[in-house]
C-alpha atoms as a PDB file:
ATOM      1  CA  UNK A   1     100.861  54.866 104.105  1.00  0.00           C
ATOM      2  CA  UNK A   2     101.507  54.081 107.603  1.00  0.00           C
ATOM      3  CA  UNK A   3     104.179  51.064 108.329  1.00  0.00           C
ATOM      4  CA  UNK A   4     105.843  52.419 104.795  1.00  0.00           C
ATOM      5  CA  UNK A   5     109.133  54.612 104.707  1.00  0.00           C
ATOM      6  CA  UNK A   6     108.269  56.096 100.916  1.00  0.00           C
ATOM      7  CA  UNK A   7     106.412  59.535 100.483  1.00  0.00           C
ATOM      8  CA  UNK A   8     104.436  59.650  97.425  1.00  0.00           C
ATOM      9  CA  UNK A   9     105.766  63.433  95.498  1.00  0.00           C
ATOM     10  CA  UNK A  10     102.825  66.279  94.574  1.00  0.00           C
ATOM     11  CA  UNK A  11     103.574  69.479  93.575  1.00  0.00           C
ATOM     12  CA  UNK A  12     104.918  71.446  96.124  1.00  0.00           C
ATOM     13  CA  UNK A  13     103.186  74.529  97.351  1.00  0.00           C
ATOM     14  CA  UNK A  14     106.412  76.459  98.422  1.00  0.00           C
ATOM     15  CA  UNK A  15     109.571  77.904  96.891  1.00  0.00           C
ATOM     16  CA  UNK A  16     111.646  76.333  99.742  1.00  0.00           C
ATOM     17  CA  UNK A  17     111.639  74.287 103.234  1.00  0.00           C
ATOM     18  CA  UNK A  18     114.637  73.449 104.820  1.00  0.00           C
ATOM     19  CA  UNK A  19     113.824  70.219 107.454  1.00  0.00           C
ATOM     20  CA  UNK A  20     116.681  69.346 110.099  1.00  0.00           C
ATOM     21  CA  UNK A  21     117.172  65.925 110.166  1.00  0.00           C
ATOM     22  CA  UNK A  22     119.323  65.581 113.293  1.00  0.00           C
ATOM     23  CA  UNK A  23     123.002  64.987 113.347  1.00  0.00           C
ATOM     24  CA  UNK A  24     123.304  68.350 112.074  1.00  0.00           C
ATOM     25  CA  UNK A  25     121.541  67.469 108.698  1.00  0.00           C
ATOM     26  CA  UNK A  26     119.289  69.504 106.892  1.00  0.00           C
ATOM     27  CA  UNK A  27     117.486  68.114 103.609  1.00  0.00           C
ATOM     28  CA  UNK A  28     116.217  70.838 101.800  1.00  0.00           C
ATOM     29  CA  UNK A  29     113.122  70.541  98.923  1.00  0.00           C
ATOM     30  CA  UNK A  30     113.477  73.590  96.498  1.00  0.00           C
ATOM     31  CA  UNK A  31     111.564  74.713  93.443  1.00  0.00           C
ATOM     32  CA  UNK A  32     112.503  76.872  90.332  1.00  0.00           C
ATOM     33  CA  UNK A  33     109.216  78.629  88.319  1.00  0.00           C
ATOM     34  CA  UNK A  34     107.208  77.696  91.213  1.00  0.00           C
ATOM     35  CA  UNK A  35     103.567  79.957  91.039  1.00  0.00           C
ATOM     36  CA  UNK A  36      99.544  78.785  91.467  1.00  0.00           C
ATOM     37  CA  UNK A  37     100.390  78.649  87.305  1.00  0.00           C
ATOM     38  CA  UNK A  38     103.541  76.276  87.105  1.00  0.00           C
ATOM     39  CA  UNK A  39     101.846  73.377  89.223  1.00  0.00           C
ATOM     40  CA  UNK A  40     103.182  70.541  87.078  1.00  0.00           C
ATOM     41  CA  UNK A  41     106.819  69.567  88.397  1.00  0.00           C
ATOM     42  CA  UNK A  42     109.048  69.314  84.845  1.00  0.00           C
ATOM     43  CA  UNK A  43     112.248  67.691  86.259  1.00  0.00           C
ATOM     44  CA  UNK A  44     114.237  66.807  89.846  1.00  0.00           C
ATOM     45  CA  UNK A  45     117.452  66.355  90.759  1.00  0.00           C
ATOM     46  CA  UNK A  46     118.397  64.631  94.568  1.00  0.00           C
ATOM     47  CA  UNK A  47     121.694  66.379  95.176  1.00  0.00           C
ATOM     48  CA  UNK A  48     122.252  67.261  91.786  1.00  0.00           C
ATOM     49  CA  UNK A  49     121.362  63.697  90.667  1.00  0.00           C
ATOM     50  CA  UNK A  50     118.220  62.937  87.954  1.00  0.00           C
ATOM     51  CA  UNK A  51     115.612  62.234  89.957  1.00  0.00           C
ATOM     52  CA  UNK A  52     112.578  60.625  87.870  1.00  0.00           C
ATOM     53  CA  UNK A  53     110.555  59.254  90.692  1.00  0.00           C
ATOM     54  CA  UNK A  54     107.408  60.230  92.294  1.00  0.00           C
ATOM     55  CA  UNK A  55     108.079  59.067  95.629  1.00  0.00           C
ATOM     56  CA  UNK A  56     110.794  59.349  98.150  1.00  0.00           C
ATOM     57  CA  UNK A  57     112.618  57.084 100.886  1.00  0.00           C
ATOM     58  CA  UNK A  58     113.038  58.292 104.368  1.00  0.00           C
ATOM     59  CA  UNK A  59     116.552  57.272 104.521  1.00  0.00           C
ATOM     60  CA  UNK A  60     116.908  59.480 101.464  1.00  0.00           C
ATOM     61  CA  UNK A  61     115.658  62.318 103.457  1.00  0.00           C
ATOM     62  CA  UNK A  62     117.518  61.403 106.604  1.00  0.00           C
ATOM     63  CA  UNK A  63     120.611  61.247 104.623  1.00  0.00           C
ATOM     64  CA  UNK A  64     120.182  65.422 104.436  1.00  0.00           C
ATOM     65  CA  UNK A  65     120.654  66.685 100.631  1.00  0.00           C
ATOM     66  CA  UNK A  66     118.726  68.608  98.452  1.00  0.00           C
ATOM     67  CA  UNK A  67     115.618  67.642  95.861  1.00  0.00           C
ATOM     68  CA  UNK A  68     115.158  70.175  94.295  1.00  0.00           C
ATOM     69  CA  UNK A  69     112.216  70.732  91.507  1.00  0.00           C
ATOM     70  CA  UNK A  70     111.740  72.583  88.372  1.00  0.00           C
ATOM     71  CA  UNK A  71     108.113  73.773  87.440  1.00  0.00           C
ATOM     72  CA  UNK A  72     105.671  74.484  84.270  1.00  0.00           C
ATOM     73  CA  UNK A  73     102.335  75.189  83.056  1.00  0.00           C
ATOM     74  CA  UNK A  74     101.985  71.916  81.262  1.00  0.00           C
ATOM     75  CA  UNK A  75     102.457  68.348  82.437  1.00  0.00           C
ATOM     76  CA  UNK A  76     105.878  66.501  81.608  1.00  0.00           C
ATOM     77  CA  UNK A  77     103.467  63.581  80.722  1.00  0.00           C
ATOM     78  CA  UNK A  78     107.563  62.137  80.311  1.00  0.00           C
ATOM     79  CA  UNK A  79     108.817  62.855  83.860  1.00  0.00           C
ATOM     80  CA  UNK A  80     107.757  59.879  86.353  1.00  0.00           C
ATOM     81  CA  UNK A  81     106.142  57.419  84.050  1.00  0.00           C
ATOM     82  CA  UNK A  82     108.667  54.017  84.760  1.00  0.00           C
ATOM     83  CA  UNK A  83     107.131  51.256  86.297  1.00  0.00           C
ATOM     84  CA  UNK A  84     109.910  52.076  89.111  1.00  0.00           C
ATOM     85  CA  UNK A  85     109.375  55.601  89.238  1.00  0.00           C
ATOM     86  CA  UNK A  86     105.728  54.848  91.248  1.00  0.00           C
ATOM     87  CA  UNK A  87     104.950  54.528  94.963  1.00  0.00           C
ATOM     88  CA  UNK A  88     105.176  51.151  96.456  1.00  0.00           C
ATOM     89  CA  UNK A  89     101.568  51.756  97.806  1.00  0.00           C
ATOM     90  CA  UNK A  90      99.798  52.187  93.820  1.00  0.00           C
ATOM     91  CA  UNK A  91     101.964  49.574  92.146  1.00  0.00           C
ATOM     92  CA  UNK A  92     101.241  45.915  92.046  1.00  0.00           C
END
């Protein structure tokens, strides 16, 4: 959404990306299981944090870390769900 610092989180379609930051930061988004089969993110962690949302801040990315994601065949119809876990842009 343009004007908005959150990124709404899909399944990602890579093992690993590494994006400098500046300031010699790097936040890195990696995947465990990740294949065209386990599309359905099962948990996150932000620098070895839970992380239960599907959406990110920039200044969580600018801060450098990792998110890193673990995959599955089947939804985690559990992971994502709270009223807080949602975009800014699809909640009221």
């Amino acid at each position: 959404t343009p004007g908005d610092a959150q990124y709404a989180i899909g399944s990602p379609i890579f093992d690993q990306v590494t994006i400098d930051v500046g300031a010699g930061k790097s936040f890195i988004i990696d995947t465990k299981n990740n294949s065209l089969q386990n599309k359905y993110i099962q948990s996150a962690t932000l620098n070895g944090e839970l992380f239960n949302r599907t959406w990110i801040d920039q200044s969580e990315i600018m801060s450098g870390g990792i998110l890193s994601f673990v995959m599955g065949s089947e939804p985690n119809k559990n992971w994502g769900i709270d009223p807080d876990s949602i975009p800014y842009s699809m909640s009221r």
